[in-house]
C-alpha atoms as a PDB file:
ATOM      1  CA  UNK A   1      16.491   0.148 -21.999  1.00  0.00           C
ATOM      2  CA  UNK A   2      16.612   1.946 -18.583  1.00  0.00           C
ATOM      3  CA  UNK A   3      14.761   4.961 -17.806  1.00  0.00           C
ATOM      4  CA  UNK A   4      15.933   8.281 -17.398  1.00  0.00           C
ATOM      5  CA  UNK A   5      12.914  11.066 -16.243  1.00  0.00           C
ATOM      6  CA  UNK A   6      15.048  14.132 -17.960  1.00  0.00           C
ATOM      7  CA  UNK A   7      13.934  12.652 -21.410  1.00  0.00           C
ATOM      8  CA  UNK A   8      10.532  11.513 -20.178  1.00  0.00           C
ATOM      9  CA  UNK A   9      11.077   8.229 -21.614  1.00  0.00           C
ATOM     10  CA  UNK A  10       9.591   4.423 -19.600  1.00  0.00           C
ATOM     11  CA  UNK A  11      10.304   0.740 -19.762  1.00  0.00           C
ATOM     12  CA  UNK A  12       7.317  -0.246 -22.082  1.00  0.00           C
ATOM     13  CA  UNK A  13       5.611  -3.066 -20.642  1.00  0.00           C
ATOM     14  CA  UNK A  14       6.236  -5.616 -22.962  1.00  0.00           C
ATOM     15  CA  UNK A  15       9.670  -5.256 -23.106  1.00  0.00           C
ATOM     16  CA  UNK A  16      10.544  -5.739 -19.068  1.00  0.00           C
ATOM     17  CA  UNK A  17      11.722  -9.125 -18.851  1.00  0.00           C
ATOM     18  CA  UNK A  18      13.058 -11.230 -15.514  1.00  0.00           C
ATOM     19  CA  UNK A  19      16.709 -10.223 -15.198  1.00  0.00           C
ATOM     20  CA  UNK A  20      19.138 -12.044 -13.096  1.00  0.00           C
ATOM     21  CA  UNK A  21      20.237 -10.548  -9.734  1.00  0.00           C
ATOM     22  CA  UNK A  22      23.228  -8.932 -10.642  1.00  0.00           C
ATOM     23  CA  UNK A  23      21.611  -6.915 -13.928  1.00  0.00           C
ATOM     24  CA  UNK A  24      18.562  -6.419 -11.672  1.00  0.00           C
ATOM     25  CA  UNK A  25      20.975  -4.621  -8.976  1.00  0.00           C
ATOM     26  CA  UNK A  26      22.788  -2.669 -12.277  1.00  0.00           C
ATOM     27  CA  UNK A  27      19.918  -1.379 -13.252  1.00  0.00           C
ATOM     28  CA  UNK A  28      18.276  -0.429 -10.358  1.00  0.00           C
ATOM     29  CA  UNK A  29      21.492   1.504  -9.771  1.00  0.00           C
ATOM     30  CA  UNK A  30      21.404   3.063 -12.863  1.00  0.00           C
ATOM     31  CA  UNK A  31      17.720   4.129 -12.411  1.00  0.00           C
ATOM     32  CA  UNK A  32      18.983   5.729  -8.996  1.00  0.00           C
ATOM     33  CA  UNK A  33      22.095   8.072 -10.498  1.00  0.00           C
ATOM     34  CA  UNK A  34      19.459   8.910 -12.635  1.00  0.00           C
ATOM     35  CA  UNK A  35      16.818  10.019 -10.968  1.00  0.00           C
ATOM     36  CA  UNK A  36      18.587  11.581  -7.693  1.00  0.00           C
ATOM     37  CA  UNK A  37      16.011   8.877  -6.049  1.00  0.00           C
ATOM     38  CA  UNK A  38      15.477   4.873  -5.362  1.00  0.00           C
ATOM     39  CA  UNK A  39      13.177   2.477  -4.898  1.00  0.00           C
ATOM     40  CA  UNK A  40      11.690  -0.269  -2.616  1.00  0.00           C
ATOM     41  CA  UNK A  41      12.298  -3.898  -2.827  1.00  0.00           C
ATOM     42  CA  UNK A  42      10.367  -7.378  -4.370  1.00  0.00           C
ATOM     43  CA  UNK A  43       7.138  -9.884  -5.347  1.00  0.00           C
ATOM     44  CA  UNK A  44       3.918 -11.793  -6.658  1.00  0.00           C
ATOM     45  CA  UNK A  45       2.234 -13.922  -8.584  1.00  0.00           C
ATOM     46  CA  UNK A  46       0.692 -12.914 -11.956  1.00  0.00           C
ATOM     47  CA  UNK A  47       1.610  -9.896 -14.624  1.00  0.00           C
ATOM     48  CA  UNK A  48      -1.573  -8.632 -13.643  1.00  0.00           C
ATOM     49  CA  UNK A  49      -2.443  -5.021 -15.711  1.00  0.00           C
ATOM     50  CA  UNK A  50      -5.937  -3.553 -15.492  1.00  0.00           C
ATOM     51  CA  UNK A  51      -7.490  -5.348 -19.342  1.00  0.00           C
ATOM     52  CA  UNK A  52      -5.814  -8.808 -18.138  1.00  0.00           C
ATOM     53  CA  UNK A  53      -7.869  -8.718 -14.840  1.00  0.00           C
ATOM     54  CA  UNK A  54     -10.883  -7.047 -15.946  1.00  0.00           C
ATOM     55  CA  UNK A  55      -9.987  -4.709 -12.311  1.00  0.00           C
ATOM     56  CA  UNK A  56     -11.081  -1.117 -12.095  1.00  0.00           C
ATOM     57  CA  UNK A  57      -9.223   1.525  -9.855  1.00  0.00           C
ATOM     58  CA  UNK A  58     -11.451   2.276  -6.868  1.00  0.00           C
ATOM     59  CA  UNK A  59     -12.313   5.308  -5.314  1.00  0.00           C
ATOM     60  CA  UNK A  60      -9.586   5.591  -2.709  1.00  0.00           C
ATOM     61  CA  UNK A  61      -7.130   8.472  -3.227  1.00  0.00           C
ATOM     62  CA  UNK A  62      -5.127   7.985   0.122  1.00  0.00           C
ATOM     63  CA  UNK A  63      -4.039   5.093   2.390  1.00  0.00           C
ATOM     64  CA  UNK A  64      -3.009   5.380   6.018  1.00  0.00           C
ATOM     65  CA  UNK A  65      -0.917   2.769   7.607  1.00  0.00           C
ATOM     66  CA  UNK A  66      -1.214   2.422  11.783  1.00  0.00           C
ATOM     67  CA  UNK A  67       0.371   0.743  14.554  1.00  0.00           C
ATOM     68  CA  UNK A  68      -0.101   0.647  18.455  1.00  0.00           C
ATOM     69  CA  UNK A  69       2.662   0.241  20.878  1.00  0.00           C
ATOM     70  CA  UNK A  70       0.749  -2.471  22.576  1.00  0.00           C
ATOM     71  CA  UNK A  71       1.001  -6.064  23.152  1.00  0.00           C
ATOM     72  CA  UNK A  72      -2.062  -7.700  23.045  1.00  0.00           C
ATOM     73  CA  UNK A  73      -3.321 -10.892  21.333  1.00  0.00           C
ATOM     74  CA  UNK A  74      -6.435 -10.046  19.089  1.00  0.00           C
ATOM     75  CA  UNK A  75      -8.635 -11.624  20.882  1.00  0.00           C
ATOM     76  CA  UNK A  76      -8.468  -9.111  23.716  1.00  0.00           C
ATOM     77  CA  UNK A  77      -8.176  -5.969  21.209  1.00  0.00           C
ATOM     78  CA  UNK A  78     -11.671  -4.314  21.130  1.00  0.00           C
ATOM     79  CA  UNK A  79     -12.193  -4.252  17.518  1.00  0.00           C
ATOM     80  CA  UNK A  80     -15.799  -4.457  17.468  1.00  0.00           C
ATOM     81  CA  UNK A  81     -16.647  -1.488  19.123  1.00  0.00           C
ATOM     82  CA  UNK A  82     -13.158   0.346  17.212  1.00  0.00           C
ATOM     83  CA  UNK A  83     -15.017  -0.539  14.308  1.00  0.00           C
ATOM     84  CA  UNK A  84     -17.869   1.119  14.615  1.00  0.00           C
ATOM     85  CA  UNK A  85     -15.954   4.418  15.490  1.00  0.00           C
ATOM     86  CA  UNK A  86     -14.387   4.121  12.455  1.00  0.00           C
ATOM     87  CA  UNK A  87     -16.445   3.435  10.275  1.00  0.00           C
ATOM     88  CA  UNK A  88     -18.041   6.945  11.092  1.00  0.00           C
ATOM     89  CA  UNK A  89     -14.964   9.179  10.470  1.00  0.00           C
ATOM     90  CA  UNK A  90     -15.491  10.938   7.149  1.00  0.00           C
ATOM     91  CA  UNK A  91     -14.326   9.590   3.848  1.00  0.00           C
ATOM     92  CA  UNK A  92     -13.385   6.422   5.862  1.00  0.00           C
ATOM     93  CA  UNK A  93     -13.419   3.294   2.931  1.00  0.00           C
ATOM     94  CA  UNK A  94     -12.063   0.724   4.147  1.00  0.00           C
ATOM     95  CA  UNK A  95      -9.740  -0.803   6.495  1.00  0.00           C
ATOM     96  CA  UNK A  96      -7.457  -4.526   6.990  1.00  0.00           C
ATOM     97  CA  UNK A  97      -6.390  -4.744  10.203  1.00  0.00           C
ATOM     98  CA  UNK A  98      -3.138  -6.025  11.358  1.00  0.00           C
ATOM     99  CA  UNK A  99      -1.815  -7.945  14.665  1.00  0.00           C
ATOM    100  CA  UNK A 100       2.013  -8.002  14.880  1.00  0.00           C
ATOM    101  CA  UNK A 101       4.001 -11.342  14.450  1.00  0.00           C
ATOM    102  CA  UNK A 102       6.203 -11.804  17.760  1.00  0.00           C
ATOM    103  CA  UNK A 103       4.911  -8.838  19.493  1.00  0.00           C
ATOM    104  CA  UNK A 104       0.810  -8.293  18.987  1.00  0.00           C
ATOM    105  CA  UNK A 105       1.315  -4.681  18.103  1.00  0.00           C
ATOM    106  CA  UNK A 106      -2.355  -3.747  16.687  1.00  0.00           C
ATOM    107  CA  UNK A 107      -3.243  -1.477  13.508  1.00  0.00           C
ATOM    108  CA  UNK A 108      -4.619  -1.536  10.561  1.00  0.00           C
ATOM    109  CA  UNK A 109      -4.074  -0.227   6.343  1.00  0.00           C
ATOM    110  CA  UNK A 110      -7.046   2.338   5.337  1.00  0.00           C
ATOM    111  CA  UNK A 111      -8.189   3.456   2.127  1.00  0.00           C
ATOM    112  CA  UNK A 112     -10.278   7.007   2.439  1.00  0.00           C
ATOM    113  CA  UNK A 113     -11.179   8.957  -0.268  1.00  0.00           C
ATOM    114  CA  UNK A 114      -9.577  11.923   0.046  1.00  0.00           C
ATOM    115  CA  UNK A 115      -5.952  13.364   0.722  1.00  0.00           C
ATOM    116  CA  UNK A 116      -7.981  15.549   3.247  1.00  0.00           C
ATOM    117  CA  UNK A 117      -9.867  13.054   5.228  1.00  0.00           C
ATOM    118  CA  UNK A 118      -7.180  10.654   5.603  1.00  0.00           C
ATOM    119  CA  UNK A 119      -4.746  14.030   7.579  1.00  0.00           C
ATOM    120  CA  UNK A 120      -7.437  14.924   9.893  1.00  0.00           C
ATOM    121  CA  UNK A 121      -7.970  11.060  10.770  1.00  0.00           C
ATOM    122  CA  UNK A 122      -4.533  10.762  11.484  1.00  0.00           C
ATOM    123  CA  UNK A 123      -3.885  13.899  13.161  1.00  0.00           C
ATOM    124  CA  UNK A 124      -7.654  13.844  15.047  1.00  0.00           C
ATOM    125  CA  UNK A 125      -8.929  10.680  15.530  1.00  0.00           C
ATOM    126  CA  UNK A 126      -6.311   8.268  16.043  1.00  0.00           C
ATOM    127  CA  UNK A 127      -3.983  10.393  18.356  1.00  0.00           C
ATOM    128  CA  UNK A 128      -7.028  10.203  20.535  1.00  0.00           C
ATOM    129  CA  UNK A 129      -7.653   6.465  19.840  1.00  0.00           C
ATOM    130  CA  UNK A 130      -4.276   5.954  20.880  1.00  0.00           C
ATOM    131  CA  UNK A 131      -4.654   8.004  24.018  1.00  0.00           C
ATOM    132  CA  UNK A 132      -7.562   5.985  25.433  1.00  0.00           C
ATOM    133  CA  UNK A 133      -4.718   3.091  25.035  1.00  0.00           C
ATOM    134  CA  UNK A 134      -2.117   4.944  26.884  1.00  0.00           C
ATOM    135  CA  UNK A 135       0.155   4.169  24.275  1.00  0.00           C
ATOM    136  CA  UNK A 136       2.401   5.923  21.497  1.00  0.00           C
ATOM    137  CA  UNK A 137       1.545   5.277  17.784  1.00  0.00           C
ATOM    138  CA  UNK A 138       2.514   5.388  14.551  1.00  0.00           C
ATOM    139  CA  UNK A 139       0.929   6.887  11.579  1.00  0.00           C
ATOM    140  CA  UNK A 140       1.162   7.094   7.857  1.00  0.00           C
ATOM    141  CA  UNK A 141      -0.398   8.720   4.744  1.00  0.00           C
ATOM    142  CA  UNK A 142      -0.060   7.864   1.597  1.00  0.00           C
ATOM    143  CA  UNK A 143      -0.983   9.044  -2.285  1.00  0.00           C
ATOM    144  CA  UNK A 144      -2.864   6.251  -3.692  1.00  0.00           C
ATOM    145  CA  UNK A 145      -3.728   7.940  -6.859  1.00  0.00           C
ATOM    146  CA  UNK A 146       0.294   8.106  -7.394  1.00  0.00           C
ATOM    147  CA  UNK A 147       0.614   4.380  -7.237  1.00  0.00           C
ATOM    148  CA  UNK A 148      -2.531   3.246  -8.998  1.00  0.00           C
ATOM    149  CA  UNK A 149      -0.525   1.618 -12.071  1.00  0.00           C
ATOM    150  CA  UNK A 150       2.277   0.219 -10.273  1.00  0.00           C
ATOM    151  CA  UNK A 151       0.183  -1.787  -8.287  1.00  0.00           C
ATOM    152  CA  UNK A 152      -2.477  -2.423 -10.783  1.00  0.00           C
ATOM    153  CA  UNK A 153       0.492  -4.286 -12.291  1.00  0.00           C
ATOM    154  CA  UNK A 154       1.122  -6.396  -8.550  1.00  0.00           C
ATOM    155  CA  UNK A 155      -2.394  -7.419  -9.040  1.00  0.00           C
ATOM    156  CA  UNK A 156      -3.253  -5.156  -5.648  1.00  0.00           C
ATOM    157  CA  UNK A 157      -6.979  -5.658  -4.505  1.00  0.00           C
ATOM    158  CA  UNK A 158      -7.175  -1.930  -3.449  1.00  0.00           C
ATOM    159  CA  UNK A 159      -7.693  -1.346  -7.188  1.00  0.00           C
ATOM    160  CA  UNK A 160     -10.049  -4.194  -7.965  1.00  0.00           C
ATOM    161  CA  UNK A 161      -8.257  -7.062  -8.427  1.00  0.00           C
ATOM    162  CA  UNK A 162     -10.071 -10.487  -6.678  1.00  0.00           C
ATOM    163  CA  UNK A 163      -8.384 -11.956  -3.995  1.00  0.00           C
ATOM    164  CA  UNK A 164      -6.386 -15.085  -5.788  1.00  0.00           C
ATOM    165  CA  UNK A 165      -6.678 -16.817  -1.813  1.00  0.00           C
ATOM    166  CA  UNK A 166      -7.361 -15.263   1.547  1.00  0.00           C
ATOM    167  CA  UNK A 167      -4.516 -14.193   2.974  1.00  0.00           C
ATOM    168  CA  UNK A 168      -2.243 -15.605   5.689  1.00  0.00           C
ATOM    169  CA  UNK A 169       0.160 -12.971   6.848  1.00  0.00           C
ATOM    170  CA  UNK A 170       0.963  -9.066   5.501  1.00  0.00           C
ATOM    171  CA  UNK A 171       4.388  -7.531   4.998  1.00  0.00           C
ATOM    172  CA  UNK A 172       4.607  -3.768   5.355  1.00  0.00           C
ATOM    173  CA  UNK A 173       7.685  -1.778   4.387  1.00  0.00           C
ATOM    174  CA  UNK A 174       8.845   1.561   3.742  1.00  0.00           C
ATOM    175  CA  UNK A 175      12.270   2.400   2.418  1.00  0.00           C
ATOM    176  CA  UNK A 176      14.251   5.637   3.554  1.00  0.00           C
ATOM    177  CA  UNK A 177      14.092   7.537  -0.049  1.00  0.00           C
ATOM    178  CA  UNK A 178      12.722  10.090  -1.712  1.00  0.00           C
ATOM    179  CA  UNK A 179      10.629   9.384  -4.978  1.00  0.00           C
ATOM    180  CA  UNK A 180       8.929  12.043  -6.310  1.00  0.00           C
ATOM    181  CA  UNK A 181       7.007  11.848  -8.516  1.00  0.00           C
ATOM    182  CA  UNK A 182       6.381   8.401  -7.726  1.00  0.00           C
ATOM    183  CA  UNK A 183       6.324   7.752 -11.610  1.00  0.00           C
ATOM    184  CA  UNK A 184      10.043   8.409 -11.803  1.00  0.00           C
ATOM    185  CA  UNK A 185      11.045   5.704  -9.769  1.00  0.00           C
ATOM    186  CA  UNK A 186      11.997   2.182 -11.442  1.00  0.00           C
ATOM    187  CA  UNK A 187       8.927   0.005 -10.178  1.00  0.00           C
ATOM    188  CA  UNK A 188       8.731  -1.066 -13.529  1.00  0.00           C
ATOM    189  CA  UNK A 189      11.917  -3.098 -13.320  1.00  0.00           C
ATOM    190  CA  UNK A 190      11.220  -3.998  -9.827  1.00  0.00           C
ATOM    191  CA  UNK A 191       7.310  -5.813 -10.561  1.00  0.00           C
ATOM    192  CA  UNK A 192       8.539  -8.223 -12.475  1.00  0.00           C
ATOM    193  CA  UNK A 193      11.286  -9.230  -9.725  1.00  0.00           C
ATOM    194  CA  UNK A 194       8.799  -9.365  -7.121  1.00  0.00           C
ATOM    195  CA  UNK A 195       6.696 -11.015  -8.928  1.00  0.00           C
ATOM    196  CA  UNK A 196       8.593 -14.160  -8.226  1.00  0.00           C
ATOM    197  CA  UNK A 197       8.798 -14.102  -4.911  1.00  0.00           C
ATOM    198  CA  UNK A 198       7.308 -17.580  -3.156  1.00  0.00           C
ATOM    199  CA  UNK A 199       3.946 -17.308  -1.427  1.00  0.00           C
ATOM    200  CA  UNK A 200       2.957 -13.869  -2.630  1.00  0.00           C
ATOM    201  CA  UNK A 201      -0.653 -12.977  -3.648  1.00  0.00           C
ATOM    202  CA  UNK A 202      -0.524  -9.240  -4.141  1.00  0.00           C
ATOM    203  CA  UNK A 203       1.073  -5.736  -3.780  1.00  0.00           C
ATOM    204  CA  UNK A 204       0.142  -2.450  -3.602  1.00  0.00           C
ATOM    205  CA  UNK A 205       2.552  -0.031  -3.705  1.00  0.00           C
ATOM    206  CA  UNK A 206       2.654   3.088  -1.388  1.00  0.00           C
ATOM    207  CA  UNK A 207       3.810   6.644  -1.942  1.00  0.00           C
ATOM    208  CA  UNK A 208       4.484   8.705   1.099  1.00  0.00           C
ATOM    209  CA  UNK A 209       2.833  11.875   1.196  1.00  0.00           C
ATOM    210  CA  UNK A 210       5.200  15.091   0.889  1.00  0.00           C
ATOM    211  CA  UNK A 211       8.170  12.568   2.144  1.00  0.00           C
ATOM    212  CA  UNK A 212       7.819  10.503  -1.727  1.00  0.00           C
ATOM    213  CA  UNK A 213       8.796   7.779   0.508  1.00  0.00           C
ATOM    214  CA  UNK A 214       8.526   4.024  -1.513  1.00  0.00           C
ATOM    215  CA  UNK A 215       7.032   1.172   0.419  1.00  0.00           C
ATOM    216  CA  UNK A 216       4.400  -1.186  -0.060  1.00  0.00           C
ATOM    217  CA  UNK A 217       1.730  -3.721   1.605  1.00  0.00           C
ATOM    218  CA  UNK A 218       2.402  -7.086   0.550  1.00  0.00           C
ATOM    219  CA  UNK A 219      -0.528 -10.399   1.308  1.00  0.00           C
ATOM    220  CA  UNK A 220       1.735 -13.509   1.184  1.00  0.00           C
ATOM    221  CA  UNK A 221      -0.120 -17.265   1.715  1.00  0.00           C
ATOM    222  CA  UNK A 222       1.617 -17.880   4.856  1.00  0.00           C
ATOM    223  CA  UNK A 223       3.942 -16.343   7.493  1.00  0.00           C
ATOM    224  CA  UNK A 224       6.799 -18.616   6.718  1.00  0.00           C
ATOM    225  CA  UNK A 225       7.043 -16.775   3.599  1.00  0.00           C
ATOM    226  CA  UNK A 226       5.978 -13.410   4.913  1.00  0.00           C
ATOM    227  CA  UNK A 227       9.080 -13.616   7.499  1.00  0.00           C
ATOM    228  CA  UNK A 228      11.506 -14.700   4.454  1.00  0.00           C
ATOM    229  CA  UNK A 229      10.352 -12.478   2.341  1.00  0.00           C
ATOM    230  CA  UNK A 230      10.799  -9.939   5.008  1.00  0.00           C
ATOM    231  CA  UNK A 231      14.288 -10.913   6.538  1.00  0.00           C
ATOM    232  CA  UNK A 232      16.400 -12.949   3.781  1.00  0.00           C
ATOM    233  CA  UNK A 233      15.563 -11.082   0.246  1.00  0.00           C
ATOM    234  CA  UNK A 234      14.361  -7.639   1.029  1.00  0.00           C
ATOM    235  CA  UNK A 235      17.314  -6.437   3.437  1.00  0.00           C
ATOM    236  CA  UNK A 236      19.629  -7.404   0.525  1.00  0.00           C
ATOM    237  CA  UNK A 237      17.645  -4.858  -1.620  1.00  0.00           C
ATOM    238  CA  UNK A 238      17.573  -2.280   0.304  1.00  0.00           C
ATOM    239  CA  UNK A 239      21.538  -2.787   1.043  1.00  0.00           C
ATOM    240  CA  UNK A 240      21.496  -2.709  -2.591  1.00  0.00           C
ATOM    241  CA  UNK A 241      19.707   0.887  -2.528  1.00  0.00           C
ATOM    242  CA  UNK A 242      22.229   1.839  -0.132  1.00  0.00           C
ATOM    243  CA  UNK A 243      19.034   2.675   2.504  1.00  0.00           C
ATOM    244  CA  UNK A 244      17.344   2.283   5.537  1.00  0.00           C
ATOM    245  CA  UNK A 245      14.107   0.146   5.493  1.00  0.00           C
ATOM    246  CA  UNK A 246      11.375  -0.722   7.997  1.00  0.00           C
ATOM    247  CA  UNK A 247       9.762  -3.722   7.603  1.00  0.00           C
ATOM    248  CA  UNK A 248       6.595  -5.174   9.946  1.00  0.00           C
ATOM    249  CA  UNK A 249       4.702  -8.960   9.617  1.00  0.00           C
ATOM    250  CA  UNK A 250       1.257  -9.722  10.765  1.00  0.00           C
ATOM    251  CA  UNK A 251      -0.432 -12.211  11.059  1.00  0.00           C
ATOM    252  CA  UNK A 252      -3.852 -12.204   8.468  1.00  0.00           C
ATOM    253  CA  UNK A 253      -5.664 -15.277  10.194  1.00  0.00           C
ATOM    254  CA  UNK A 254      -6.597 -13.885  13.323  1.00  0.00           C
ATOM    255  CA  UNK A 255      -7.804 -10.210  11.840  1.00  0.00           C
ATOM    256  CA  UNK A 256     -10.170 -11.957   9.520  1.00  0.00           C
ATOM    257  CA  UNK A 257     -13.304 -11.420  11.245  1.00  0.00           C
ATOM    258  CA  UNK A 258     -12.771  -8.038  12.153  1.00  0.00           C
ATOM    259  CA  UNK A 259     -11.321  -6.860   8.549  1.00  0.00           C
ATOM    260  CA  UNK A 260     -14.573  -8.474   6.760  1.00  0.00           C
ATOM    261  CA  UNK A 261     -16.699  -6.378   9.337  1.00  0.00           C
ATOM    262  CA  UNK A 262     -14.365  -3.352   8.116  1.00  0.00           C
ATOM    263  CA  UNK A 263     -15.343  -4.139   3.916  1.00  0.00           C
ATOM    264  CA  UNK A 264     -11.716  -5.494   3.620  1.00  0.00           C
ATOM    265  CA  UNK A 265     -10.430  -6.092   0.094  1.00  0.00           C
ATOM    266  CA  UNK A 266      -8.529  -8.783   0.837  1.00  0.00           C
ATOM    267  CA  UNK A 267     -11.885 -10.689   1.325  1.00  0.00           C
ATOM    268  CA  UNK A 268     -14.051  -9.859  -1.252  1.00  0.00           C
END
């Protein structure tokens, strides 16, 4: 059964099951013609809906991703007193912090709970943030009320799911599509693929704001898998999807301590 949003019609749940590559890739494609749109690429652990983990959506309605041109190791990163700035800007949640793999680029995933908070944020605070580094920056915002069943389903634990391990490395991606509404894209068919990737402990699926760009923040055990996950099985996807990607790898260990002082989810 594929899924085709002109008759308003979805892959039930209980009837996705684990397709090989090649039907995975067929109907993926098929989901694509269909929808004028694409998706993102693949992994986890358990088939993990809201009444099989017992989770409850939180309050966040946006995420913003960040990144620092810098090279730093974490150590030397002021977190501490970046934390407490942060932790004052309005509707501010929660935030996991991330040190780049190979380069010791510094940023961080936020939930806030508005749409609202998380654009002045990103277009007030952090600009200036970045500033006092002398460096350029990256920002993103995302709809996280979009994706709240999609990665309910990826066992995410923005949405309330406990933390199966603590983490040892994040994967962030973003695909070069346009999805929108999210709901019309095929993650459906895609969960139960990533679902199987090795190492991986949760996903939560992200939604660009006004771009409907697909991505997604993956917590895998360990960087090994982290950087194959990242560099042997989701470039083939994306090839697949006939799209440009951007992928990024951090290393969890060393952002621990400063992500628990920030009400992580990843460490609950």
């Amino acid at each position: 059964m594929t899924f085709d949003p002109n008759q308003n019609q979805t892959l039930p749940a209980a009837t996705v099951t684990h397709p090989d590559r090649r039907t995975f890739l067929k109907r993926v494609s098929t989901g694509i013609a269909l929808a004028g749109s694409a998706f993102v690429a693949p992994s986890i652990l358990h088939r993990a809906s809201a009444s099989q983990t017992g989770t409850t959506p939180m309050s966040q309605k946006a995420f913003v991703y960040t990144e620092l041109q810098i090279s730093a190791p974490f150590d030397q990163v002021p977190w501490q007193a970046i934390n407490d700035t942060i932790k004052k800007q309005p509707g501010f949640l929660n935030k996991t912090w991330l040190s780049g793999v190979g380069n010791n680029s510094a940023g961080g995933i936020y939930a806030f709970d508005t749409v609202e908070n998380a654009q002045a944020f990103v277009t007030g605070y952090f600009p200036s943030e970045a500033r006092n580094f002398g460096v350029a920056q990256t920002t993103r915002v995302f709809d996280a009320v979009a994706t709240q069943e999609a990665s309910i389903d990826m066992y995410s634990v923005h949405y309330g799911a406990t933390p199966k391990a603590k983490p040892g490395a994040y994967v962030y991606t973003e695909v070069q599509l346009h999805v929108l509404p999210f709901d019309n894209g095929p993650w459906r068919d895609f969960n139960p693929v990533l679902k199987q990737q090795p190492g991986l402990l949760s996903k939560t699926w992200l939604s660009g704001l006004h771009t409907g760009t697909p991505g997604g923040f993956y917590a895998f055990d360990t960087i090994e898998n982290a950087t194959r996950f990242a560099l042997d099985y989701f470039p083939g996807e994306a090839k697949a999807l006939n799209a440009a990607f951007y992928t990024r790898i951090f290393d969890a260990t060393v952002t621990e301590a400063a992500s628990l002082d920030m009400a992580s989810p990843f460490y609950a």
